[in-house]
C-alpha atoms as a PDB file:
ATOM      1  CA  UNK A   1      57.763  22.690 108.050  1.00  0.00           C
ATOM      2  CA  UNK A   2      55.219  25.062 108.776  1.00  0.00           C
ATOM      3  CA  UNK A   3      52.077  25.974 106.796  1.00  0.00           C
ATOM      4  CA  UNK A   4      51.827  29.600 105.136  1.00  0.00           C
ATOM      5  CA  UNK A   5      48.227  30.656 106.350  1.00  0.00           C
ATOM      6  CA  UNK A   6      46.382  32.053 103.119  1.00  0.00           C
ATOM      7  CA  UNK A   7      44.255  35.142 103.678  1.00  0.00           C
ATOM      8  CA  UNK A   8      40.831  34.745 101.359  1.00  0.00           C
ATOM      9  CA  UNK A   9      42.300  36.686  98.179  1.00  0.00           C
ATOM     10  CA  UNK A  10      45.663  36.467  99.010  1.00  0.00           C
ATOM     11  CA  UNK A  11      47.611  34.955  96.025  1.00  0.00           C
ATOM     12  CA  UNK A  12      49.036  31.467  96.459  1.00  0.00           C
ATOM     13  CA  UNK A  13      52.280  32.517  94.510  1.00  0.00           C
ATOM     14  CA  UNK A  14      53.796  35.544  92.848  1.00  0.00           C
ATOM     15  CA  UNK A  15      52.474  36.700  89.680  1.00  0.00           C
ATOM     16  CA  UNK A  16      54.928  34.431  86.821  1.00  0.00           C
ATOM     17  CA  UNK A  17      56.612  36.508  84.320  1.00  0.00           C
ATOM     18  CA  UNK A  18      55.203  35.441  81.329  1.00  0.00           C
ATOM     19  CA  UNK A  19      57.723  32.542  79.644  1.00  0.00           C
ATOM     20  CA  UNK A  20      57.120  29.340  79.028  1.00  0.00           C
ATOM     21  CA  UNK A  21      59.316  28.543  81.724  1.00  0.00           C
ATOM     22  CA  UNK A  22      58.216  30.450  84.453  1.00  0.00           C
ATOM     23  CA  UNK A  23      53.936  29.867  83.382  1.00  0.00           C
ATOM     24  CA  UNK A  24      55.435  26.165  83.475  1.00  0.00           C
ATOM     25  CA  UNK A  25      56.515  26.164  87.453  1.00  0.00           C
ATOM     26  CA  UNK A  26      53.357  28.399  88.435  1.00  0.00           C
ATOM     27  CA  UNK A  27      51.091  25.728  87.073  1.00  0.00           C
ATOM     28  CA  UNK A  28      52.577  23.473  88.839  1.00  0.00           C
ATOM     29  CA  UNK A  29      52.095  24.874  91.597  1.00  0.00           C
ATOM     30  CA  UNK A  30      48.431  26.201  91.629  1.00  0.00           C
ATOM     31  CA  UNK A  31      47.027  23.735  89.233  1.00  0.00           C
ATOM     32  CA  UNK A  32      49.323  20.960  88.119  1.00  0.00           C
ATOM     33  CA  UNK A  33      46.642  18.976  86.534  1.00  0.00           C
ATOM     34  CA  UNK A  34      46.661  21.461  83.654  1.00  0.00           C
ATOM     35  CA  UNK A  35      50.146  20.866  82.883  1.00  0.00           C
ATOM     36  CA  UNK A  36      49.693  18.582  80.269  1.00  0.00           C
ATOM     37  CA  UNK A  37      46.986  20.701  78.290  1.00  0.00           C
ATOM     38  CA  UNK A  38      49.852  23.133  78.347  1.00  0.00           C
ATOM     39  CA  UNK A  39      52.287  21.307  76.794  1.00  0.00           C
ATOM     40  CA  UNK A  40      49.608  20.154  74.211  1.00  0.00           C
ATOM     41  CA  UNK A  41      49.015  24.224  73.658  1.00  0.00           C
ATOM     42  CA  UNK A  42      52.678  25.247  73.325  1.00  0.00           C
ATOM     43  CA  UNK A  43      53.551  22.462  71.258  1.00  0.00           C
ATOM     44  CA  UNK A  44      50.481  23.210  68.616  1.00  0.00           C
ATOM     45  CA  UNK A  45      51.490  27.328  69.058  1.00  0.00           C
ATOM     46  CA  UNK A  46      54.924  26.540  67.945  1.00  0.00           C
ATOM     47  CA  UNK A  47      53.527  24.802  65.172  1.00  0.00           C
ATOM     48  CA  UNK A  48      51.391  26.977  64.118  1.00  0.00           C
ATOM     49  CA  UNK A  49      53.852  29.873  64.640  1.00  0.00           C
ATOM     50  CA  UNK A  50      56.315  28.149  62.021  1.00  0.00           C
ATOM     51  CA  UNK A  51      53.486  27.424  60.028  1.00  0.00           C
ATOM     52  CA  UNK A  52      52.341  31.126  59.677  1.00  0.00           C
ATOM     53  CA  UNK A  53      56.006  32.738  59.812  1.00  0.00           C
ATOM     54  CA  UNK A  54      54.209  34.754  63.057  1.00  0.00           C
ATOM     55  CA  UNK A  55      54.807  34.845  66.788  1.00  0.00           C
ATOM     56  CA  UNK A  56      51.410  35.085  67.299  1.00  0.00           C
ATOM     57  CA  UNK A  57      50.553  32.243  68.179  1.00  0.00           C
ATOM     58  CA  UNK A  58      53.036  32.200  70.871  1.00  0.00           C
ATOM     59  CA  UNK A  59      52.208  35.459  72.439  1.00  0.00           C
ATOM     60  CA  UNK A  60      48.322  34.438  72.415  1.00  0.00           C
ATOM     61  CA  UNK A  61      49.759  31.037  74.090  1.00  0.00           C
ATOM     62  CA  UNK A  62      51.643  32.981  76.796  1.00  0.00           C
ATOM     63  CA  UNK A  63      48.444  35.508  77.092  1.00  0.00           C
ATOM     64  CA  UNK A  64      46.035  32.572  77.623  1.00  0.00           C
ATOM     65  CA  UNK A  65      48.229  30.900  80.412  1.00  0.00           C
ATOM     66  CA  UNK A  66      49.131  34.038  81.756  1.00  0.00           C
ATOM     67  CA  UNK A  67      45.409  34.523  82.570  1.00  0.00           C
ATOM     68  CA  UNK A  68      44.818  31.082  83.404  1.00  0.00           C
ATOM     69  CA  UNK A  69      47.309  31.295  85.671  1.00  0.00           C
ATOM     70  CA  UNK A  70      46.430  34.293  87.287  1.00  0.00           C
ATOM     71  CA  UNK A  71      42.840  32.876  88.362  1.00  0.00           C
ATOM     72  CA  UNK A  72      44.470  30.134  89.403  1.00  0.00           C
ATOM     73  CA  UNK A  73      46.685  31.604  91.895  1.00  0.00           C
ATOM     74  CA  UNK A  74      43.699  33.666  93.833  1.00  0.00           C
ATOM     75  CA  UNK A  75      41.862  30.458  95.731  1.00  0.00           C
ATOM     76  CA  UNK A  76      38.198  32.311  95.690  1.00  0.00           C
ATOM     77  CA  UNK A  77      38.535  33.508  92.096  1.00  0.00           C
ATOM     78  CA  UNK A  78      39.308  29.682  91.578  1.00  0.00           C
ATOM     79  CA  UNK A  79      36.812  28.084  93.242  1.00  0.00           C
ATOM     80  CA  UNK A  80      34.543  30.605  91.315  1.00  0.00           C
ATOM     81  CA  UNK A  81      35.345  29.474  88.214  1.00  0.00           C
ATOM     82  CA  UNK A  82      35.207  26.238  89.113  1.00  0.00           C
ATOM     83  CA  UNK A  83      31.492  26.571  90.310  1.00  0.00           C
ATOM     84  CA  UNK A  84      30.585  28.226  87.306  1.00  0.00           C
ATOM     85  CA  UNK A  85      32.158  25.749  84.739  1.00  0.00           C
ATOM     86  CA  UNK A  86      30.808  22.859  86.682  1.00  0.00           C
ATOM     87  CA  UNK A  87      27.327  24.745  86.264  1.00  0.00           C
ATOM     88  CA  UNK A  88      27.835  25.384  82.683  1.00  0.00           C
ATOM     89  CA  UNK A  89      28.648  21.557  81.413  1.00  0.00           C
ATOM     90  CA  UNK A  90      25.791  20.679  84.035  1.00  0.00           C
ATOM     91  CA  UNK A  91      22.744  22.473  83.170  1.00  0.00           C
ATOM     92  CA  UNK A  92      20.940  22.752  80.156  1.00  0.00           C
ATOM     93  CA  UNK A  93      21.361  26.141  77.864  1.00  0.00           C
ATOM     94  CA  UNK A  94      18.020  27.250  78.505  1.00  0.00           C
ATOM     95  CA  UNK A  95      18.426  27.008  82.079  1.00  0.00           C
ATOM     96  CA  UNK A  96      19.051  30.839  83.258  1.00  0.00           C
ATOM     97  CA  UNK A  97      21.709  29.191  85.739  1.00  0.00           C
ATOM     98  CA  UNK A  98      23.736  28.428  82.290  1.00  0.00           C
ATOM     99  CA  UNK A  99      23.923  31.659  81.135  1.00  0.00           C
ATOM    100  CA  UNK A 100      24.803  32.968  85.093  1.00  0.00           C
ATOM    101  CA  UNK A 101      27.760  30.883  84.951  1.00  0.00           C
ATOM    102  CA  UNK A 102      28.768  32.137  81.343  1.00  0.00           C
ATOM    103  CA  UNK A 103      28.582  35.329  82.723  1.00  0.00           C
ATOM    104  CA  UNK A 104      30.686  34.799  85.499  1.00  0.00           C
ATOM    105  CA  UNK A 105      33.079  32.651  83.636  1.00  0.00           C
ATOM    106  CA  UNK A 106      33.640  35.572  81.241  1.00  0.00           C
ATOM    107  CA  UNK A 107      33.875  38.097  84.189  1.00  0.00           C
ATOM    108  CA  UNK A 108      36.435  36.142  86.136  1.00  0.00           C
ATOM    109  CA  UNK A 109      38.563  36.335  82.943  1.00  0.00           C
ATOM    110  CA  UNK A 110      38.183  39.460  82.202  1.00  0.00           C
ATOM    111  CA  UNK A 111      39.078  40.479  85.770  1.00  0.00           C
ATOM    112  CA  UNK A 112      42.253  38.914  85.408  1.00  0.00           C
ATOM    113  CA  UNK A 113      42.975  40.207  81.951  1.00  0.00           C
ATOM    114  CA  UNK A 114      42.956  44.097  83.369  1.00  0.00           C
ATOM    115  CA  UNK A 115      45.339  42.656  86.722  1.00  0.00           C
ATOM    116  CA  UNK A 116      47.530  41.510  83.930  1.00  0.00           C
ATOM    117  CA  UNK A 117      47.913  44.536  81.898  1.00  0.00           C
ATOM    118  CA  UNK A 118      48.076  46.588  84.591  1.00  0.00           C
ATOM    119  CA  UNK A 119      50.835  44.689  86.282  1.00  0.00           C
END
């Protein structure tokens, strides 16, 4: 087996179509360490979904993973937001580094919100 060589930027996998399914199998692959938040998530937007007679809650579950998902699968927009969440739970609220990090926490996701709507 030979090793796929990543340009910086270059996605790790192709952008999921947005099911459970297929957001199941991409976070596996880019981040499987999430996988059991998003079971947690689905489970609690079915819930709620029945709850509220609304799919909702299900489309905003798909949304969020869809985005999470698409970070994920960019290595330098990854390690990014990595950086800046290990900056944010580090570093006091005052600290101008916190609000740097909030910042680019919030850009990072917003950056992936337009690639997804564009797609």
């Amino acid at each position: 087996m030979t090793a796929h060589h990543i340009e910086p930027g270059e996605p790790l996998i192709p952008r999921p179509e947005r099911t459970p399914a297929a957001l199941r199998v991409a976070l596996a692959q880019v981040a499987p360490h999430r996988l059991p938040d998003m079971e947690r998530q689905k489970d609690e937007a079915i819930a709620l979904a029945a709850r509220a007679g609304s799919l909702g809650p299900i489309t905003q579950f798909l949304e969020t993973w869809a985005e999470a998902i698409e970070i994920a699968r960019i290595p330098p927009a990854a390690a990014r937001l990595r950086s800046a969440e290990y900056t944010a739970q580090s570093v006091d609220r005052d600290n101008p580094a916190w609000r740097d990090a909030m910042n680019e926490i919030h850009t990072l996701h917003a950056r992936a919100r337009e690639s997804l709507v564009r797609e």
